[in-house]
Protein backbone atom coordinates (compact mmCIF):
# COMPACT_ATOMS: atom_id res chain seq x y z
CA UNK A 1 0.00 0.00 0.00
CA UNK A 2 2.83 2.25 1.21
CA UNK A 3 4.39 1.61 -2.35
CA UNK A 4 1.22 2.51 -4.47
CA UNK A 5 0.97 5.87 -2.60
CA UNK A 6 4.88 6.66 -3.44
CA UNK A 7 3.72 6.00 -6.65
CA UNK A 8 0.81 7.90 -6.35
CA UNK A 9 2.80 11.00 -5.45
CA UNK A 10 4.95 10.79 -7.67
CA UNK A 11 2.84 10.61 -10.77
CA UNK A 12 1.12 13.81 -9.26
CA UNK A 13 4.62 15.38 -9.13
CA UNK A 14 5.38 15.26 -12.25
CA UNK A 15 2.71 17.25 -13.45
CA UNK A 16 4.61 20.28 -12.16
CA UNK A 17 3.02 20.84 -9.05
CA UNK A 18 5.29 22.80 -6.56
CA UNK A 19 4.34 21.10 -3.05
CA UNK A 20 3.92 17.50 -5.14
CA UNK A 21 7.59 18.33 -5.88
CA UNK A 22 8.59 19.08 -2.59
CA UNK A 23 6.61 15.69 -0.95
CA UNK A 24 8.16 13.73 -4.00
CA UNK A 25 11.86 14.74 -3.36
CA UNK A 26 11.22 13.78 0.58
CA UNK A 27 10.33 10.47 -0.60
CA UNK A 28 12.66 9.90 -2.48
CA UNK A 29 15.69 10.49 0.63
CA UNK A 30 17.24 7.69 1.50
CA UNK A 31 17.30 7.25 4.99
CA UNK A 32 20.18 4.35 5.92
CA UNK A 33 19.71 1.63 8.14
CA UNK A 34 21.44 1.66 11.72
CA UNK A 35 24.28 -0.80 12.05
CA UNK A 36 24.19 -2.68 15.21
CA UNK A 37 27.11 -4.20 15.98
CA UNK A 38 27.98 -7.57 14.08
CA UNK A 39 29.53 -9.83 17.31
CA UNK A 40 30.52 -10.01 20.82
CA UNK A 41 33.71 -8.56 19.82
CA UNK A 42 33.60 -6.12 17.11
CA UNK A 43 33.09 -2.44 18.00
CA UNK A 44 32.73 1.11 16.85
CA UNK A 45 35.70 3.36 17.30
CA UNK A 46 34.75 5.38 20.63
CA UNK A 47 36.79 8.07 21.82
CA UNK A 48 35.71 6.87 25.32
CA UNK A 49 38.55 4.39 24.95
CA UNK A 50 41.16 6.90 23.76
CA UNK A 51 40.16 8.83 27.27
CA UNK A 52 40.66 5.65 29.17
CA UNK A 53 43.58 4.36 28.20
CA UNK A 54 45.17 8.60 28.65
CA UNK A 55 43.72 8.02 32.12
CA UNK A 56 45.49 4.86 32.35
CA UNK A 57 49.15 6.04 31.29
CA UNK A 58 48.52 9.16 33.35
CA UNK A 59 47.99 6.67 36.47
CA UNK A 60 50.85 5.03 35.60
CA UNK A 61 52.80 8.08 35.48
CA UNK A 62 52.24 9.16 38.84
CA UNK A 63 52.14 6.17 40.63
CA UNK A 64 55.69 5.82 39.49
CA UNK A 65 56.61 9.30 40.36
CA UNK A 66 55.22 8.52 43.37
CA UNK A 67 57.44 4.85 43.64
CA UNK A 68 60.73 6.95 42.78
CA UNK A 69 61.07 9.37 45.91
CA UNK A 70 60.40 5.84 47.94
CA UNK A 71 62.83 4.13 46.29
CA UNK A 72 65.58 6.33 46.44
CA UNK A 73 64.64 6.67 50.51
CA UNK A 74 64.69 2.78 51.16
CA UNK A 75 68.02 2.05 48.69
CA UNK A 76 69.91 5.44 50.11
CA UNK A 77 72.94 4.74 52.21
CA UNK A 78 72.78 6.74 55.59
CA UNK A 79 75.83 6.98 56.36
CA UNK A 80 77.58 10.63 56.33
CA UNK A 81 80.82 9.00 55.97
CA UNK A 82 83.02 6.10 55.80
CA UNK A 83 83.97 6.40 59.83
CA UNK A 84 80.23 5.89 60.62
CA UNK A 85 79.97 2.11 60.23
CA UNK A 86 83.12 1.91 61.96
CA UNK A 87 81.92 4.08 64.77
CA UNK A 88 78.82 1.87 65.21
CA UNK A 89 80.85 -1.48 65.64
CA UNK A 90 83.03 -0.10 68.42
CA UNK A 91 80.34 1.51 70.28
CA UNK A 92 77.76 -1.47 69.86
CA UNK A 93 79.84 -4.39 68.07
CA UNK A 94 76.55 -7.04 68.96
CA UNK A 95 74.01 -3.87 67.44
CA UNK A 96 71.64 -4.40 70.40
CA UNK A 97 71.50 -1.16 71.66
CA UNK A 98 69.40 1.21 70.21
CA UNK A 99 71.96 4.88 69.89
CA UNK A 100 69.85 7.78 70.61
CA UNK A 101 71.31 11.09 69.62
CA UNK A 102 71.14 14.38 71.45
CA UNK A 103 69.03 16.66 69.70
CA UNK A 104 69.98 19.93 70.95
CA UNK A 105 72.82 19.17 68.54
CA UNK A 106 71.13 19.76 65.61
CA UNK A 107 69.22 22.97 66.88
CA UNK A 108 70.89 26.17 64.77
C-alpha cells in the first residue's frame, strides 16, 4: 500500500506541481539503516577508549613518580661518611642497643 501511494505521489509530481515536488523529493531520501554491531567482539571506534587508556598512562605516570622518591629513601645509604659504620661497631659491636642522639645538637 505504502508503495502505491509513493507512486501515487509521484505521478502527481510530475505534473509540475510545486508542493507535489517538494513531498516527492522527501520520498525519495534515502534514509540508511542503523548498524548494530555484528559480534561479541567487534566495535565502533569510541573516543571513550582513547580517554581511558590517557587516564590509564597518566595513572601510571604518577604512581611511578610517586614509587621513585620511595625508592631512592629505602636504597639510600645513611651513612655521612666512611667512619660511621666503623663508629657503630666499636660503640655497639653485637648492634643491640638502640643509639639515641642528642638533639639539641642539631638545633641552629
Amino acid at each position: 500500500i505504502l508503495a502505491q501511494a509513493h507512486q501515487r505521489v509521484l505521478r502527481c509530481a510530475s505534473s509540475g506541481s510545486p508542493a507535489m515536488l517538494r513531498v516527492a523529493r522527501a520520498l525519495r531520501m534515502k534514509v540508511p539503516k542503523v548498524e548494530f554491531t555484528q559480534g561479541r567482539f567487534a566495535r565502533r571506534f569510541n573516543l571513550q577508549d582513547e580517554d581511558r587508556a590517557k587516564m590509564y598512562n597518566w595513572n601510571l605516570a604518577c604512581i611511578g613518580m610517586t614509587a621513585l622518591p620511595l625508592v631512592y629513601m629505602y636504597m639510600v645509604n645513611y651513612e655521612t661518611c666512611w667512619e660511621t659504620s666503623k663508629t657503630m661497631k666499636t660503640l655497639d659491636p653485637m648492634h643491640k642497643q638502640q643509639i639515641s642522639y642528642d638533639m639539641r645538637l642539631f638545633v641552629n
